[in-house]
N, C-alpha and C. Protein backbone atom coordinates (compact mmCIF):
# COMPACT_ATOMS: atom_id res chain seq x y z
N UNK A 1 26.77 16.27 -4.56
CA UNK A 1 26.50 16.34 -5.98
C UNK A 1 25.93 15.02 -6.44
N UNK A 2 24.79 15.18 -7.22
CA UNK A 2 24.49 13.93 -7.36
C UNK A 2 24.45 13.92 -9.58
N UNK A 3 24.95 12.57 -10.07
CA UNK A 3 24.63 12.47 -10.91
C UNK A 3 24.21 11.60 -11.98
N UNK A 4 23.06 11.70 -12.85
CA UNK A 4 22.62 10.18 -12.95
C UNK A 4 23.01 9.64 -14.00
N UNK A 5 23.50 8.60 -14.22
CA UNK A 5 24.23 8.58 -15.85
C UNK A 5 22.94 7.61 -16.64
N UNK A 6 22.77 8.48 -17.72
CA UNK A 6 21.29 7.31 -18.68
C UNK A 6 21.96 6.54 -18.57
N UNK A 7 22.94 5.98 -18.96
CA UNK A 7 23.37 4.34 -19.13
C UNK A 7 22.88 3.33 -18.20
N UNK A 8 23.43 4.25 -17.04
CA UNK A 8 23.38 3.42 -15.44
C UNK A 8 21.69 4.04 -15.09
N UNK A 9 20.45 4.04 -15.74
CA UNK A 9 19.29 4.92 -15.12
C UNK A 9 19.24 4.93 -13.59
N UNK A 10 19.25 3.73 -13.07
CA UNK A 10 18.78 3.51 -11.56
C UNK A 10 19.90 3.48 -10.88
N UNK A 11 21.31 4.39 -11.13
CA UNK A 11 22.37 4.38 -10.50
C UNK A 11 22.22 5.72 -9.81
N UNK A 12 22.69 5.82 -8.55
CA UNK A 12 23.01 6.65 -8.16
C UNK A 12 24.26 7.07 -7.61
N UNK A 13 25.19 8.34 -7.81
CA UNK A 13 26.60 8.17 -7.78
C UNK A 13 26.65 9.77 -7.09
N UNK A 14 27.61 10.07 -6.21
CA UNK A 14 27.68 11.07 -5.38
C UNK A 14 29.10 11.47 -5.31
N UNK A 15 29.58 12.57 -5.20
CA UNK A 15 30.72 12.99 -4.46
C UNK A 15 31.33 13.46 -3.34
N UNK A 16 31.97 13.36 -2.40
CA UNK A 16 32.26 13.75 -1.35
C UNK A 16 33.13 14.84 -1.43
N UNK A 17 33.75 15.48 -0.57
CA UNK A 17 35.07 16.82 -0.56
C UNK A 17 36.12 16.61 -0.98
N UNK A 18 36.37 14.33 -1.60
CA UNK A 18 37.54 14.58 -2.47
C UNK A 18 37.41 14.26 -3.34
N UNK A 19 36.24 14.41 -3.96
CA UNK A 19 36.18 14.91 -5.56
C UNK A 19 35.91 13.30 -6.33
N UNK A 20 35.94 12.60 -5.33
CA UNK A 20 35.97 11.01 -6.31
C UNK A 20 34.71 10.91 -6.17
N UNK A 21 33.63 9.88 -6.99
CA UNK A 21 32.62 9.33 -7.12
C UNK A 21 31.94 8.26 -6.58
N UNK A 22 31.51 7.83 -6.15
CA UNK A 22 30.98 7.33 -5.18
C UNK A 22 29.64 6.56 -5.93
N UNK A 23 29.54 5.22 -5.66
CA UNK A 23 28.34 4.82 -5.61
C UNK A 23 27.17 4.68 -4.53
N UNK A 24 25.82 5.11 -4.75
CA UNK A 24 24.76 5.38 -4.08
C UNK A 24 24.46 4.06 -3.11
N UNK A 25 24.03 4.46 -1.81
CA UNK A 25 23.61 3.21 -1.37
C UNK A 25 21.93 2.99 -1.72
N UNK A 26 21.89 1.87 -1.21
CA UNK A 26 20.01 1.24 -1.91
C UNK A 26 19.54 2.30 -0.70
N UNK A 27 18.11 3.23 -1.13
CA UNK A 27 17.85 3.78 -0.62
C UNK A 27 16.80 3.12 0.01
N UNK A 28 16.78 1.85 -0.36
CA UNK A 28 15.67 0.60 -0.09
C UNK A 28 15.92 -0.14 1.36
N UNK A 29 17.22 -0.14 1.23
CA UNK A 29 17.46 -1.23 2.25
C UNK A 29 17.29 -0.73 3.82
N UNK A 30 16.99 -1.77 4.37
CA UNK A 30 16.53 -1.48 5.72
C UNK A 30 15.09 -1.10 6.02
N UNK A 31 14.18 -1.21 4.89
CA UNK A 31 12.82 -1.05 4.77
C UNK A 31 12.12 -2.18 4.55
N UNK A 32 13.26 -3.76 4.99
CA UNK A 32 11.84 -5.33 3.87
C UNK A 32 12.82 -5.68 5.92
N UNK A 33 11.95 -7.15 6.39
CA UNK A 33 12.48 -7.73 6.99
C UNK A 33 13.02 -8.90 6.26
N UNK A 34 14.44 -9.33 6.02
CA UNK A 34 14.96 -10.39 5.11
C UNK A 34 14.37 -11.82 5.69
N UNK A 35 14.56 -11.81 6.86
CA UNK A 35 14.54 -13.23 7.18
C UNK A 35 13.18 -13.35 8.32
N UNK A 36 12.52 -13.93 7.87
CA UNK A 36 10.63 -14.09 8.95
C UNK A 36 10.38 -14.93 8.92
N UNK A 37 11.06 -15.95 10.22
CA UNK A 37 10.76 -17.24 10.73
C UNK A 37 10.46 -17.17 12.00
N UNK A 38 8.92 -17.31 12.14
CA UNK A 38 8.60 -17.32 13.59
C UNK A 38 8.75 -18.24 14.29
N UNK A 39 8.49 -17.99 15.94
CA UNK A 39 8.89 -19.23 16.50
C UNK A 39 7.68 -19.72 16.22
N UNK A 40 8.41 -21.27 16.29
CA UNK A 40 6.38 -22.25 16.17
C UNK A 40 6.57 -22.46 14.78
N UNK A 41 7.04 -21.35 13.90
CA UNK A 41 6.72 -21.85 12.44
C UNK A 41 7.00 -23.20 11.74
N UNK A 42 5.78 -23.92 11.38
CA UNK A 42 6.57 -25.10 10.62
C UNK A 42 6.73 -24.99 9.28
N UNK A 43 7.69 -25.67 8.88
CA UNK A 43 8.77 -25.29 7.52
C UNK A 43 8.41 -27.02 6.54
N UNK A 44 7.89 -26.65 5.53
CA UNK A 44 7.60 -28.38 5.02
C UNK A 44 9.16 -28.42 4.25
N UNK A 45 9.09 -29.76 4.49
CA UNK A 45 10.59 -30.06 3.95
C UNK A 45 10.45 -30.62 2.44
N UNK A 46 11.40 -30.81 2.00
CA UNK A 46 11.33 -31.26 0.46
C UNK A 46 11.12 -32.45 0.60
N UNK A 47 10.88 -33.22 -0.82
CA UNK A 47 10.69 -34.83 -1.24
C UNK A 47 12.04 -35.21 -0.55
N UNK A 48 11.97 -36.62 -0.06
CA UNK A 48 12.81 -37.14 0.27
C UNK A 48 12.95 -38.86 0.26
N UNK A 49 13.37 -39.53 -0.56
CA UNK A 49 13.35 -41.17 -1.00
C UNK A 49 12.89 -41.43 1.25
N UNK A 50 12.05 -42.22 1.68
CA UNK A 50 11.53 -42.87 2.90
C UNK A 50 10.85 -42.20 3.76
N UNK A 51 10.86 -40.11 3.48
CA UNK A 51 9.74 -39.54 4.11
C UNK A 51 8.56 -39.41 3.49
N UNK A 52 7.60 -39.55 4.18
CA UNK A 52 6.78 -38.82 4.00
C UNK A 52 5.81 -37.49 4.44
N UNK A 53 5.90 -36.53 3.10
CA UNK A 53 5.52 -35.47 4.14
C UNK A 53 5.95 -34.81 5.36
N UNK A 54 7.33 -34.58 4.76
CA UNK A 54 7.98 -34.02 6.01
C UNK A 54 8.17 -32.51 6.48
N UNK A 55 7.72 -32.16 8.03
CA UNK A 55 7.65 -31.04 8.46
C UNK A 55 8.70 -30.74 9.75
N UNK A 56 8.95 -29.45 9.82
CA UNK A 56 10.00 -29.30 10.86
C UNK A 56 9.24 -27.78 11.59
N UNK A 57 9.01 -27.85 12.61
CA UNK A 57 8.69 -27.09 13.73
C UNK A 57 10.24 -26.51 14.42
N UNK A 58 10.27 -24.96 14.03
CA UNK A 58 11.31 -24.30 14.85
C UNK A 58 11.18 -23.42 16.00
N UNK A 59 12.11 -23.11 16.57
CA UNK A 59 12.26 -22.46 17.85
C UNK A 59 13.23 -21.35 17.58
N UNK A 60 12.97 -20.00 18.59
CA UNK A 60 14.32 -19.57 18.28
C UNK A 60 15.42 -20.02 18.80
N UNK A 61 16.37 -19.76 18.63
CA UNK A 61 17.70 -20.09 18.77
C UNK A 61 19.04 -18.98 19.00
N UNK A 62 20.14 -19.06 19.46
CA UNK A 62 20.95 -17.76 19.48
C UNK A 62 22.02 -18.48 18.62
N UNK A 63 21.94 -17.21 17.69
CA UNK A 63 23.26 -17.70 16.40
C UNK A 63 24.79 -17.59 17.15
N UNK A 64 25.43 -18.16 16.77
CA UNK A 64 26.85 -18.53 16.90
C UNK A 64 27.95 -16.52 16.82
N UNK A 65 26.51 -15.99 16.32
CA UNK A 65 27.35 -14.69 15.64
C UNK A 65 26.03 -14.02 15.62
N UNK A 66 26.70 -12.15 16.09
CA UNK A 66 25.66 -11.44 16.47
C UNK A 66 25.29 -11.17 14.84
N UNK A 67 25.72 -10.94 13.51
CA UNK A 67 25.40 -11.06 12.35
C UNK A 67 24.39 -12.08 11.93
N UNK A 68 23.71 -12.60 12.87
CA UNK A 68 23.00 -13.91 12.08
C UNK A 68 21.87 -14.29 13.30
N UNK A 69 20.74 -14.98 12.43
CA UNK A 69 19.81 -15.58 13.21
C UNK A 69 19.56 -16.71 13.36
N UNK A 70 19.32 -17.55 14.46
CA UNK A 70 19.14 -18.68 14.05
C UNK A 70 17.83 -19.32 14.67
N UNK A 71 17.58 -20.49 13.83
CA UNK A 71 16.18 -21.35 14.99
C UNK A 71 16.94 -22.97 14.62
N UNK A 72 15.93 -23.70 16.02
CA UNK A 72 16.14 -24.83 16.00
C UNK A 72 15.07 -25.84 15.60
N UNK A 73 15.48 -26.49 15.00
CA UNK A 73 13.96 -28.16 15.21
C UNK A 73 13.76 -28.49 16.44
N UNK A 74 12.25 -28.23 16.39
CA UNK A 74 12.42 -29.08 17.75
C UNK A 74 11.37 -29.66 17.92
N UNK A 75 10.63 -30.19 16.64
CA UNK A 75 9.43 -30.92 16.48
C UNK A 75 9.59 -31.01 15.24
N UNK A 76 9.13 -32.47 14.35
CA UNK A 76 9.36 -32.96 13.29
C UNK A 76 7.56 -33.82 13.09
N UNK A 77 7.59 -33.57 11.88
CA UNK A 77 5.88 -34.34 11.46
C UNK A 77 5.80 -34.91 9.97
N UNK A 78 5.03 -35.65 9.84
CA UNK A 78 5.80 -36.30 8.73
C UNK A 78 5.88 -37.59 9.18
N UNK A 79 6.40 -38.44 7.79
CA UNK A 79 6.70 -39.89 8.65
C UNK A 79 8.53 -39.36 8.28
N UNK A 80 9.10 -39.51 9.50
CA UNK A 80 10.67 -38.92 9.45
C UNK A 80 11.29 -40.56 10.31
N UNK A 81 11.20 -41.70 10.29
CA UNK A 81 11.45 -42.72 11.44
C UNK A 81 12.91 -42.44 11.85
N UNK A 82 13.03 -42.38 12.91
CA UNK A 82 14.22 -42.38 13.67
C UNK A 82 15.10 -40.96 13.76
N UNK A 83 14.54 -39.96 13.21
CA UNK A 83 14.73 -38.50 13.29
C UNK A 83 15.05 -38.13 14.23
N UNK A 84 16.09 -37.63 14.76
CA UNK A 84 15.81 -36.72 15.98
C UNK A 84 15.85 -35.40 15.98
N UNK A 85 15.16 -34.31 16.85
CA UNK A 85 14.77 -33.10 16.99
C UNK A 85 16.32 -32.43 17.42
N UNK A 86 16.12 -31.15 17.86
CA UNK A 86 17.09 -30.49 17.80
C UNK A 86 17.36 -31.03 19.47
N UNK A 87 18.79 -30.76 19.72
CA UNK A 87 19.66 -31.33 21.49
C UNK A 87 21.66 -30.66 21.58
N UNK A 88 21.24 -30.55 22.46
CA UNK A 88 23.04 -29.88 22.76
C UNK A 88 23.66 -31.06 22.44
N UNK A 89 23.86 -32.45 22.50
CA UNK A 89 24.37 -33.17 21.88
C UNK A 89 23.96 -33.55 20.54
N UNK A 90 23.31 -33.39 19.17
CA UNK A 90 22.75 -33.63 18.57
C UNK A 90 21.99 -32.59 17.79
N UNK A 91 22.58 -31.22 17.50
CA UNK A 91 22.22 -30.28 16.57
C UNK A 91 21.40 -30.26 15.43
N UNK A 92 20.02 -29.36 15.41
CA UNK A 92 19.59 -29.22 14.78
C UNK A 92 18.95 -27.90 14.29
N UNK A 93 19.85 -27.13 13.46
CA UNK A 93 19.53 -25.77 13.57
C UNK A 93 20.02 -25.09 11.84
N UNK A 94 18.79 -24.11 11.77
CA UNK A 94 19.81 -23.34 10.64
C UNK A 94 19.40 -22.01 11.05
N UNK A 95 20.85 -21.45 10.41
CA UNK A 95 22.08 -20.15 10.49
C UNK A 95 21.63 -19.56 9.53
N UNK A 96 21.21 -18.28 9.62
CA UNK A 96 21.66 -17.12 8.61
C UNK A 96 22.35 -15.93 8.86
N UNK A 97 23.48 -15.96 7.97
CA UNK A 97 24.51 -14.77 8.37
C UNK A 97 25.18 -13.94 7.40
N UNK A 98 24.39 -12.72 7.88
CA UNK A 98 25.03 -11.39 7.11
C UNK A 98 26.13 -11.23 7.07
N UNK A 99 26.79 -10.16 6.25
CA UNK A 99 27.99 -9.47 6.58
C UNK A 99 28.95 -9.00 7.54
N UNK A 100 29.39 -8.74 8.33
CA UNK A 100 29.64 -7.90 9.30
C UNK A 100 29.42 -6.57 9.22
N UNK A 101 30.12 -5.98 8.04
CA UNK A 101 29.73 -4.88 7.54
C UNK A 101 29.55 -4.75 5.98
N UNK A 102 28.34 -4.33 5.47
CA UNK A 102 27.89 -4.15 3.99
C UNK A 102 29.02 -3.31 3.25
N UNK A 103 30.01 -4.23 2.32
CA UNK A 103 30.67 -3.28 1.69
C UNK A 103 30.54 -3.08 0.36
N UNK A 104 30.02 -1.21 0.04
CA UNK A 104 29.94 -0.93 -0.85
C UNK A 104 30.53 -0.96 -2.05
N UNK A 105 30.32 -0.30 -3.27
CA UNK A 105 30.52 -0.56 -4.56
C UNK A 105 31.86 0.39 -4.47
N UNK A 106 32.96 0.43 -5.49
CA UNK A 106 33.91 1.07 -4.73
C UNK A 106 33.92 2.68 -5.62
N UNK A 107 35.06 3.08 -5.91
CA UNK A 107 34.96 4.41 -6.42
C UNK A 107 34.34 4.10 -7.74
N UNK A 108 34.05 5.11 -8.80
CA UNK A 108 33.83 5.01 -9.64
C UNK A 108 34.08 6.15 -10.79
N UNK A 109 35.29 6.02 -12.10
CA UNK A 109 35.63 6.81 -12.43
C UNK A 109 34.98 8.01 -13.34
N UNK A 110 35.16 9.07 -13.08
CA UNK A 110 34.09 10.05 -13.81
C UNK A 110 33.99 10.26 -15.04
N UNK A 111 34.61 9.65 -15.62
CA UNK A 111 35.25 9.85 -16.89
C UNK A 111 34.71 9.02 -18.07
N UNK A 112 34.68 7.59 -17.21
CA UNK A 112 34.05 6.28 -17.89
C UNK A 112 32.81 5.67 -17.69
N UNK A 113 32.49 5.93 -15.84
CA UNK A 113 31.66 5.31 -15.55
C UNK A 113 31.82 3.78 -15.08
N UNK A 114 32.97 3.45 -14.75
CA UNK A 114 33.32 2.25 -14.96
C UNK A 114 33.72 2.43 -12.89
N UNK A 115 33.79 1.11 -12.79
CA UNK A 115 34.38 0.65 -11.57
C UNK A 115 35.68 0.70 -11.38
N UNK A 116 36.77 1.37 -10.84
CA UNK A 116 37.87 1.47 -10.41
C UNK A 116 38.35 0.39 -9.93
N UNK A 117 38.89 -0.79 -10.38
CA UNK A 117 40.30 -1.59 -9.55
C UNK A 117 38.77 -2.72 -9.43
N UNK A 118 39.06 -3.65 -8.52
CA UNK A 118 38.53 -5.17 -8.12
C UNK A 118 36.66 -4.54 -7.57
N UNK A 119 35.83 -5.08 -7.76
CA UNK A 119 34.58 -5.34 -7.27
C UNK A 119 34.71 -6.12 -6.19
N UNK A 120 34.36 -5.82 -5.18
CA UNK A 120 34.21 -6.56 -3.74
C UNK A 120 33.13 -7.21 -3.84
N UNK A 121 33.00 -8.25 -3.30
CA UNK A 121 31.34 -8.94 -2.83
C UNK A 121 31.38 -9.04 -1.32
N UNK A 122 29.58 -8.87 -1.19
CA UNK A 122 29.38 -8.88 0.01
C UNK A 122 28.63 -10.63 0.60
N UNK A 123 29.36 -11.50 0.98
CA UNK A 123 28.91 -12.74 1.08
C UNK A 123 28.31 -12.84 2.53
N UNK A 124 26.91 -13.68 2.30
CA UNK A 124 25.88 -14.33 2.87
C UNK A 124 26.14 -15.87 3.03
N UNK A 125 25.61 -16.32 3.97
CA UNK A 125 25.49 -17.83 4.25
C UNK A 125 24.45 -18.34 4.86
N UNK A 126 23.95 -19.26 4.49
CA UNK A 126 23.12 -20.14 5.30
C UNK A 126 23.37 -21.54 5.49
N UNK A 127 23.15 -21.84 6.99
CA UNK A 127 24.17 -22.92 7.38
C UNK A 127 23.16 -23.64 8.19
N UNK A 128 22.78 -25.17 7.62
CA UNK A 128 22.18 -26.34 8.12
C UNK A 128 23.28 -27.16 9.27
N UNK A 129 22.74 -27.23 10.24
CA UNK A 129 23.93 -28.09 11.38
C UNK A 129 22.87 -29.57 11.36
N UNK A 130 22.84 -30.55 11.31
CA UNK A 130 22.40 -31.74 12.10
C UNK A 130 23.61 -32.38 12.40
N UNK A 131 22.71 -32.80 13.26
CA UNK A 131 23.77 -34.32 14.68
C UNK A 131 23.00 -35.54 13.91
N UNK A 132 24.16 -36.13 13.74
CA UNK A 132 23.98 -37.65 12.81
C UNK A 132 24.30 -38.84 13.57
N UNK A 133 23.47 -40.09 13.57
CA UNK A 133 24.05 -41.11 13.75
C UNK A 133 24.90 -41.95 12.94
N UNK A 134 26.01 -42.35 13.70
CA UNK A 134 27.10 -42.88 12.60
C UNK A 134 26.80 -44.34 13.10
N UNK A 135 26.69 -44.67 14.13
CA UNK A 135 26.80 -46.34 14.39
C UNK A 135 26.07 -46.38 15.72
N UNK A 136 25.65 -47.56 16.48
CA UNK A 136 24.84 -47.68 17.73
C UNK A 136 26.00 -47.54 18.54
N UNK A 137 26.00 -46.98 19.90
CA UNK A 137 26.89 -46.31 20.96
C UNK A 137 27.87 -45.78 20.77
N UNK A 138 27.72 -44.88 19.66
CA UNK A 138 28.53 -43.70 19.42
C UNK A 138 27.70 -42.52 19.80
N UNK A 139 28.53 -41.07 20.29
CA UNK A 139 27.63 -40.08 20.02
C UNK A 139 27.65 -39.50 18.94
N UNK A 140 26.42 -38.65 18.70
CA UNK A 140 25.92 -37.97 16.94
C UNK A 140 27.51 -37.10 16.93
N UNK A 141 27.42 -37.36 15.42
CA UNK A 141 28.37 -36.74 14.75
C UNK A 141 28.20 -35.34 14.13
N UNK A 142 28.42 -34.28 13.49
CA UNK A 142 27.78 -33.96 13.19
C UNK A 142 27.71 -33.13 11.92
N UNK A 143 26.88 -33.21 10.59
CA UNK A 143 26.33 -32.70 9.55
C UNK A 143 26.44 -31.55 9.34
N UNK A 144 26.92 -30.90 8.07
CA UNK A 144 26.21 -29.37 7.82
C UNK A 144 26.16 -29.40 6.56
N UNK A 145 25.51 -28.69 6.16
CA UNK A 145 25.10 -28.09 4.59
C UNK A 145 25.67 -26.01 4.70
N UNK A 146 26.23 -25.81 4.21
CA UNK A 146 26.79 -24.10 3.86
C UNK A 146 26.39 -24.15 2.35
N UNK A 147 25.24 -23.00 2.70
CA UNK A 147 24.96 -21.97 1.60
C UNK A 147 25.70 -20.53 1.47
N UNK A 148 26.71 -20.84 0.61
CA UNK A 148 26.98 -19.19 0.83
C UNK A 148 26.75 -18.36 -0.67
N UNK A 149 26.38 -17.06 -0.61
CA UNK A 149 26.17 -16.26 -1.41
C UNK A 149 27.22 -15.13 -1.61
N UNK A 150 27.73 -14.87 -2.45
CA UNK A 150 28.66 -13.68 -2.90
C UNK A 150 28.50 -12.99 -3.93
N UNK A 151 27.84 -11.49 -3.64
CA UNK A 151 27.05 -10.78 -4.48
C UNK A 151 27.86 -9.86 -4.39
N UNK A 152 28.37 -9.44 -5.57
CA UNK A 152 29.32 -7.93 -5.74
C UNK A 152 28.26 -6.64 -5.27
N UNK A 153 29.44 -6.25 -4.68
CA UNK A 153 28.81 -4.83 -4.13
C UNK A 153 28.25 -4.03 -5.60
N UNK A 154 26.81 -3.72 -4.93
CA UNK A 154 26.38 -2.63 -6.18
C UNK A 154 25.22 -3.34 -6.65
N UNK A 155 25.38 -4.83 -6.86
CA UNK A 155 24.30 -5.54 -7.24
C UNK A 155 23.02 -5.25 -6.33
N UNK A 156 23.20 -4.88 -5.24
CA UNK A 156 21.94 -4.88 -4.32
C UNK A 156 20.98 -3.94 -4.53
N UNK A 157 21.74 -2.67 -5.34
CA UNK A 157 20.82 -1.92 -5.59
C UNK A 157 20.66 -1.20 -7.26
N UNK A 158 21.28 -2.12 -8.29
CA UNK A 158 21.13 -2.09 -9.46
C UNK A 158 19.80 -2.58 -10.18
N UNK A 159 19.37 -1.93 -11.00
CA UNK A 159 18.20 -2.37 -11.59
C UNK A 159 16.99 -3.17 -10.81
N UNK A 160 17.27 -2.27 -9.55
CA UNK A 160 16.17 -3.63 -8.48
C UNK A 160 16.51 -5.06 -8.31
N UNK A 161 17.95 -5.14 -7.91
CA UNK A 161 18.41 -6.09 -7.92
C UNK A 161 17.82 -7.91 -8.55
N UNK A 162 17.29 -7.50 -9.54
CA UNK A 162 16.65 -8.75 -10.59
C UNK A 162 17.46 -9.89 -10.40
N UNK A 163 18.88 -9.94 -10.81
CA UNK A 163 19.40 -10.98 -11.09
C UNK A 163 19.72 -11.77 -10.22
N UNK A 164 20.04 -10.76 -9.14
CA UNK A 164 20.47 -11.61 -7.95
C UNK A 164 19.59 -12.51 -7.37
N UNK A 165 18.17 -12.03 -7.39
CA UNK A 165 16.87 -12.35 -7.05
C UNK A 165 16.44 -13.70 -7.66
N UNK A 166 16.51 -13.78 -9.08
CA UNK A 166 16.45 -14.62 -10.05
C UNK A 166 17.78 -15.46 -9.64
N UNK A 167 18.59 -15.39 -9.33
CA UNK A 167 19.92 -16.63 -8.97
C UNK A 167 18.90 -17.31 -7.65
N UNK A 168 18.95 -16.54 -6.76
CA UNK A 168 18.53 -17.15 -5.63
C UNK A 168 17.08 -18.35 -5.79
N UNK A 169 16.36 -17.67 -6.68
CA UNK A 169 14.75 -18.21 -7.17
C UNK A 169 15.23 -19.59 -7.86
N UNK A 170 16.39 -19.59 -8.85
CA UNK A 170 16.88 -21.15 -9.37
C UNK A 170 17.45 -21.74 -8.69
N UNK A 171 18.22 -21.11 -7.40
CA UNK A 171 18.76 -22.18 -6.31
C UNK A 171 17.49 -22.90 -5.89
N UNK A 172 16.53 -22.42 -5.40
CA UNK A 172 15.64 -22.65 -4.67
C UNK A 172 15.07 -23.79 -5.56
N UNK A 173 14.94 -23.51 -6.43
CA UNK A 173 13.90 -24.13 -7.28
C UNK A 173 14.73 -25.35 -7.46
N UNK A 174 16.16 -25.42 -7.84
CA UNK A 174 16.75 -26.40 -8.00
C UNK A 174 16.90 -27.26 -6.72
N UNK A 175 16.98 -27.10 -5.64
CA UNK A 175 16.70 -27.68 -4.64
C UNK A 175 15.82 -28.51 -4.22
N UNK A 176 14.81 -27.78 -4.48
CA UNK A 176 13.45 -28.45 -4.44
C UNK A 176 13.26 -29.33 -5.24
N UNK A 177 13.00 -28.81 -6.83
CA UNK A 177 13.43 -30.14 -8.07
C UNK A 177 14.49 -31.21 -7.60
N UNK A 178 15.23 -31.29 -6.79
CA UNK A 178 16.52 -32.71 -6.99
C UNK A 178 16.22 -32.61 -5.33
N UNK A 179 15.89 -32.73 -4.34
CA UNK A 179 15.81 -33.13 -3.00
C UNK A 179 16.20 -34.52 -2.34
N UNK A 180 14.96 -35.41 -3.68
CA UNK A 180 15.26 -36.71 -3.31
C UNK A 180 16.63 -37.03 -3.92
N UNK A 181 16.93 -36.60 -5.11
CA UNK A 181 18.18 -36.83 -5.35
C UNK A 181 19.50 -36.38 -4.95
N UNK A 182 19.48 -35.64 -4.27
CA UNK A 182 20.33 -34.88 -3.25
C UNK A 182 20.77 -35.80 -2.13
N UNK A 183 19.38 -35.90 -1.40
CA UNK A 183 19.46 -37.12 -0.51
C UNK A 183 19.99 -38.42 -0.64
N UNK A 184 19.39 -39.21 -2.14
CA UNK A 184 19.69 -40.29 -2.49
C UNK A 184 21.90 -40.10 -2.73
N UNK A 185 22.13 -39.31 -2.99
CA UNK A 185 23.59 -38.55 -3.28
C UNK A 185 24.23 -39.05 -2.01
N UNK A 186 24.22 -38.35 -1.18
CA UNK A 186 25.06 -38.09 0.03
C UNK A 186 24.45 -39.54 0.90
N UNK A 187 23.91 -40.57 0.66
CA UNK A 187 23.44 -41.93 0.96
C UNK A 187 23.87 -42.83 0.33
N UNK A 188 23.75 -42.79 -1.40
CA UNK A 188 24.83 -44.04 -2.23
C UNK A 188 25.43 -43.51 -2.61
N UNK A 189 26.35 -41.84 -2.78
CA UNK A 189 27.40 -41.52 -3.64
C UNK A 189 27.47 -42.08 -4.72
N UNK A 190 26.27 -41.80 -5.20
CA UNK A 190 25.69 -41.86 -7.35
C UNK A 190 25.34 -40.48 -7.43
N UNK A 191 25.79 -40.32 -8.27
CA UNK A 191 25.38 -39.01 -8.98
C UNK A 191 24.46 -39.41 -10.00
């Protein structure tokens, strides 16, 4: 049974044999490739206070987790001085990792239209590893940056998921805008 509520236009809600309601899955998904980083691809890096023009050449890589993809640096361009590329002692890689399993939007009551009990989110991450030098004859230490995302179930396929889209577009953007200051951050701990 399918039924569409004007309120919700682009909702789709179903019932099964016990009579409860059900939200629609994206009839979209599994039709875009999310993540298209080829090998070879170089990735320009943001402003950074002593680079210039910095580029990173990746490789593939095998993620830590069958949920996720990963590549490595393994060529840097740019003036980057004293950079090092990606190494089993000395990590240089980023992670992207799905769900295990996509969990949907949960029941939904027929009555109201409303969501029954807690909204689940389905959280994403993206995870920067570098190997750092801490001092001369030490080995690299090592760095990460975690991006994680937690998007309530349902959002993925509401209104063409806009907002979520638009969150992600101001991360990005904000990233890019403050890079050097990001950098300059985690170097003099000034905000």
């Amino acid at each position: 049974m399918v039924i569409l509520r004007n309120y919700h236009i682009l909702s789709l809600y179903y019932s099964n044999s016990d009579g409860n309601y059900y939200y629609g899955q994206n009839p979209l998904r599994g039709l875009f490739m999310s993540i298209t980083i080829s090998n070879g691809q170089v990735i320009t890096g943001g402003l950074i206070t002593g680079f210039t023009s910095p580029t990173y050449t990746v490789s593939d890589d095998v993620a830590p987790t069958v949920y996720g993809k990963q590549k490595a640096v393994t060529a840097i361009g740019g003036t980057q001085t004293n950079v090092l590329v990606h190494s089993a002692g000395s990590p240089f890689t980023v992670t992207f990792v799905r769900p295990s399993s996509i969990v949907p939007l949960g029941k939904i009551n027929p009555a109201t239209g409303l969501v029954m009990g807690a909204v689940t989110k389905n959280t994403y991450k993206i995870i920067i590893r570098k190997g750092v030098q801490i001092l001369a004859n030490n080995p690299a230490q090592l760095a990460s940056v975690t991006v994680e995302i937690k998007v309530p179930a349902g959002a993925d396929s509401y209104l063409a998921n806009v907002d979520a889209k638009a969150m992600i577009s101001f991360l990005v953007g904000v990233l890019n805008n403050q890079s050097a200051g990001i950098g300059d951050l985690i170097t003099t701990g000034i905000i």
